[in-house]
Protein backbone atom coordinates (compact mmCIF):
# COMPACT_ATOMS: atom_id res chain seq x y z
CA UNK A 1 88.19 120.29 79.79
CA UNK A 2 90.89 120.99 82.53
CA UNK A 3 91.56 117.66 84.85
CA UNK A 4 93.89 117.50 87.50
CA UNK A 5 95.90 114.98 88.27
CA UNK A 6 97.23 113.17 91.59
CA UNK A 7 98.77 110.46 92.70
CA UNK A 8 100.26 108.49 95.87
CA UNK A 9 98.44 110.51 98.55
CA UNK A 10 99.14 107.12 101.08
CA UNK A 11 96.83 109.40 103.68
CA UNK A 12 96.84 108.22 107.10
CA UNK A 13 100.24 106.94 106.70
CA UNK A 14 102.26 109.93 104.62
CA UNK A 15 99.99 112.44 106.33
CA UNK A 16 96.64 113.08 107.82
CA UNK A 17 95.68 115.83 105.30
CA UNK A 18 95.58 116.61 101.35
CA UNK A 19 97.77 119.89 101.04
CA UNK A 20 95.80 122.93 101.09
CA UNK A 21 97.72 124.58 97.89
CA UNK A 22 96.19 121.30 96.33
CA UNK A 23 92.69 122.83 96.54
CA UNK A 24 94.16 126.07 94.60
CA UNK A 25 95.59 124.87 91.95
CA UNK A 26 92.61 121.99 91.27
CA UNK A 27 90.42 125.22 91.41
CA UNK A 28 88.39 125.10 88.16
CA UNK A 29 88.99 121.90 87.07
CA UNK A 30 86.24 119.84 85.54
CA UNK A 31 87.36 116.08 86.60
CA UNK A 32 89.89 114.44 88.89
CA UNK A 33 92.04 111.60 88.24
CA UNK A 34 94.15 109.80 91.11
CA UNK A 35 96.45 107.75 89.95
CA UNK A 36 96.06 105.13 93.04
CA UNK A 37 97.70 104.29 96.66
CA UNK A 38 95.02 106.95 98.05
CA UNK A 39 95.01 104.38 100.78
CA UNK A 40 91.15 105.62 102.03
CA UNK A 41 88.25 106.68 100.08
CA UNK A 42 88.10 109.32 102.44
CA UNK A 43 90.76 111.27 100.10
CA UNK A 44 88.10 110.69 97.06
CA UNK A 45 85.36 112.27 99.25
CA UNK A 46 87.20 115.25 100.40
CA UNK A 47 88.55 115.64 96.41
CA UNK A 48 84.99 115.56 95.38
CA UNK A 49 84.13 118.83 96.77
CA UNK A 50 86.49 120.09 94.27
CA UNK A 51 85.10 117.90 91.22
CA UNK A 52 84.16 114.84 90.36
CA UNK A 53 86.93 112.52 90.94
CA UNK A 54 87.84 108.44 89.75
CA UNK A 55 90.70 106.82 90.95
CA UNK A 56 93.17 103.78 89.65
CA UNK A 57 93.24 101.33 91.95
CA UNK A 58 96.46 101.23 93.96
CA UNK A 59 99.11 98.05 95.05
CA UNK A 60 98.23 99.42 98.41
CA UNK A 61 94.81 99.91 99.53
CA UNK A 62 92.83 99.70 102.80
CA UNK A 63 90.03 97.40 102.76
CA UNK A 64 87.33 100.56 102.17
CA UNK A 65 88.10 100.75 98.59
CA UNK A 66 87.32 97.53 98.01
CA UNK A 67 83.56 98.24 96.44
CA UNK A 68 84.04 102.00 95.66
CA UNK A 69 82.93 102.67 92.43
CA UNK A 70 84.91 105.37 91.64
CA UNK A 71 87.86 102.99 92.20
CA UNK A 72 88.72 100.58 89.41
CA UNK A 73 91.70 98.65 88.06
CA UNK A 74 91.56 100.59 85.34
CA UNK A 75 89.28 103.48 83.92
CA UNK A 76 89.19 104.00 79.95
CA UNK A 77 87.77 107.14 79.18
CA UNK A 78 87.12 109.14 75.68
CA UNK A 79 87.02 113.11 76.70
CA UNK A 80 86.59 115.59 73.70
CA UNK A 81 88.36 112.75 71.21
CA UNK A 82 91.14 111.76 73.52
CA UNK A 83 91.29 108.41 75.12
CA UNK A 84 92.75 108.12 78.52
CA UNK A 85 93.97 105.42 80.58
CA UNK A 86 94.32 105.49 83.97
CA UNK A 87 96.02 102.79 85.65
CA UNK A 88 98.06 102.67 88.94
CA UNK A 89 101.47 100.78 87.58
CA UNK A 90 103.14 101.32 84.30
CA UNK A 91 102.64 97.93 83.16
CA UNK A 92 102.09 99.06 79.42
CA UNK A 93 105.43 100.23 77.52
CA UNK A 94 104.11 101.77 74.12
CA UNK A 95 107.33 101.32 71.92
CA UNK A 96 106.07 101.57 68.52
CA UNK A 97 103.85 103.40 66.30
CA UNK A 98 99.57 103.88 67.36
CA UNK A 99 97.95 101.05 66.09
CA UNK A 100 93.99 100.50 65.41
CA UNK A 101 91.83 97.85 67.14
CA UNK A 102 92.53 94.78 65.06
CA UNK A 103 88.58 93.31 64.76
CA UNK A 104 90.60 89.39 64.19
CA UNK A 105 92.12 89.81 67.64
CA UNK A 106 88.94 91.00 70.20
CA UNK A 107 92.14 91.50 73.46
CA UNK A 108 93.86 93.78 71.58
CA UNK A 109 93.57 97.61 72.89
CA UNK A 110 94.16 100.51 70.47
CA UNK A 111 96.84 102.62 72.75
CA UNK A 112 95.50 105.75 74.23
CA UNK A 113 96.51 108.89 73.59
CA UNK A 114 97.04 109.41 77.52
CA UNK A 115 98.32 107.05 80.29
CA UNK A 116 98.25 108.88 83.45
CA UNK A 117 99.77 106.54 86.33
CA UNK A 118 101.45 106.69 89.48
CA UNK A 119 103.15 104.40 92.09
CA UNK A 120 106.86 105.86 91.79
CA UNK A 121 106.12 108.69 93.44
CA UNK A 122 108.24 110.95 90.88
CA UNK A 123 106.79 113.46 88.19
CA UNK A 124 106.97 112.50 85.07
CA UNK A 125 105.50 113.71 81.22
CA UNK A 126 106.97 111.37 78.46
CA UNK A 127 105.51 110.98 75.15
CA UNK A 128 106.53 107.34 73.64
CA UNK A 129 105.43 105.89 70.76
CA UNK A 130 102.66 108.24 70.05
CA UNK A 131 101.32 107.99 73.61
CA UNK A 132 101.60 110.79 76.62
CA UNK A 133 102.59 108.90 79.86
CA UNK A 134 101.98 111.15 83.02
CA UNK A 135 103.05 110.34 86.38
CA UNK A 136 102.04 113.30 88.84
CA UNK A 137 104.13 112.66 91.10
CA UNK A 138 102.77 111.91 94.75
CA UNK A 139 100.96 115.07 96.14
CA UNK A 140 101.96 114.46 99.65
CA UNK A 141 105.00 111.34 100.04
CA UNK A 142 106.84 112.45 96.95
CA UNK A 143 110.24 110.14 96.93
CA UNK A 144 108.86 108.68 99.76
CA UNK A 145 109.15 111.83 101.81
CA UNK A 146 106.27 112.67 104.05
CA UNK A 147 105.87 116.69 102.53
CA UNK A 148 104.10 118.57 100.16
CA UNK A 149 104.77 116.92 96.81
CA UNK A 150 103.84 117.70 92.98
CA UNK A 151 100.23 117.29 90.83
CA UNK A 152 99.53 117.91 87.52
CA UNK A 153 96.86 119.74 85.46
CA UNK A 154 95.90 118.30 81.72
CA UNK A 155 94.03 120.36 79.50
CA UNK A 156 91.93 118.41 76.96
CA UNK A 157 89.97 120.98 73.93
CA UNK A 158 89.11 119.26 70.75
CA UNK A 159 91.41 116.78 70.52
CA UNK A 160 94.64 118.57 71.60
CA UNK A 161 96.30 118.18 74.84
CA UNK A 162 98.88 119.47 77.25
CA UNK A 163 99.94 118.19 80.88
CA UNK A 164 101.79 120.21 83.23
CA UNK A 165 103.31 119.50 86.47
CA UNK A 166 102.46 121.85 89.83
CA UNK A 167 105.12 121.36 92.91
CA UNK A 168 102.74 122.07 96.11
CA UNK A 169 105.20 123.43 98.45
């Protein structure tokens, strides 16, 4: 499954438009995943007639968001034996080994194999302590400047994975 990945759009305020290259290079893929701070849904539904799309909820948002269900705090998803996180804010620092779901303790979370995040507006693939953390980057305010930014394409096949970062301009 190919999924690409965005981040930090902050449309109206950054700019009025997703990037055109963005529709190339999401050409194909099978899922979106926006990592939050789309600011409107009206980014989701313009993303949608690329792919189905879900997005993190952002620090950020305008009040339409509010009861979008493609928008939650954060989606957990199992694709072709990979678990995925998507969450706007790094709040979750994996610094040791993968652990399994310890059935005495019903909070605990077996870490994913995939974080993908955003709010920093930088590009980022780091893999720490067994987990792959992926910031795309913001596709149109990256470092908080108002041009064509980066995204990121993640290829999922039977349990094996690979990110990669795109710069739109």
């Amino acid at each position: 499954m190919l999924i690409g990945l965005l981040s930090d759009t902050h449309i109206p305020e950054a700019t009025l438009y997703i990037p055109a290259r963005l529709k190339e290079v999401f050409q194909g893929v099978d899922l979106i995943l926006h990592g939050g701070d789309l600011y409107t849904t009206w980014v989701l539904d313009q993303l949608e007639n690329i792919a189905p799309v879900l997005a993190a909820e952002g620090d950020d948002e305008y009040p339409d968001t509010v009861n979008d269900k493609r928008i939650k705090e954060k989606h957990v998803l199992n694709i072709d034996g990979v678990t995925i996180w998507l969450k706007h804010i790094l709040w979750w620092w994996p610094d040791e080994p993968r652990r399994e779901i310890d059935p005495a303790n019903p909070d605990y979370e077996k870490s994913p194999d995939i974080l993908v995040h955003g709010h920093t507006h930088r590009p980022t693939i780091e893999n720490r302590g067994g987990t792959l953390l992926i910031n795309p980057g913001s596709a149109t305010f990256p470092y908080y400047r108002s041009e064509p930014g980066t995204v990121a394409l993640l290829e999922v096949n039977s349990g094996k994975f690979e990110a990669t970062i795109i710069q739109l301009a």
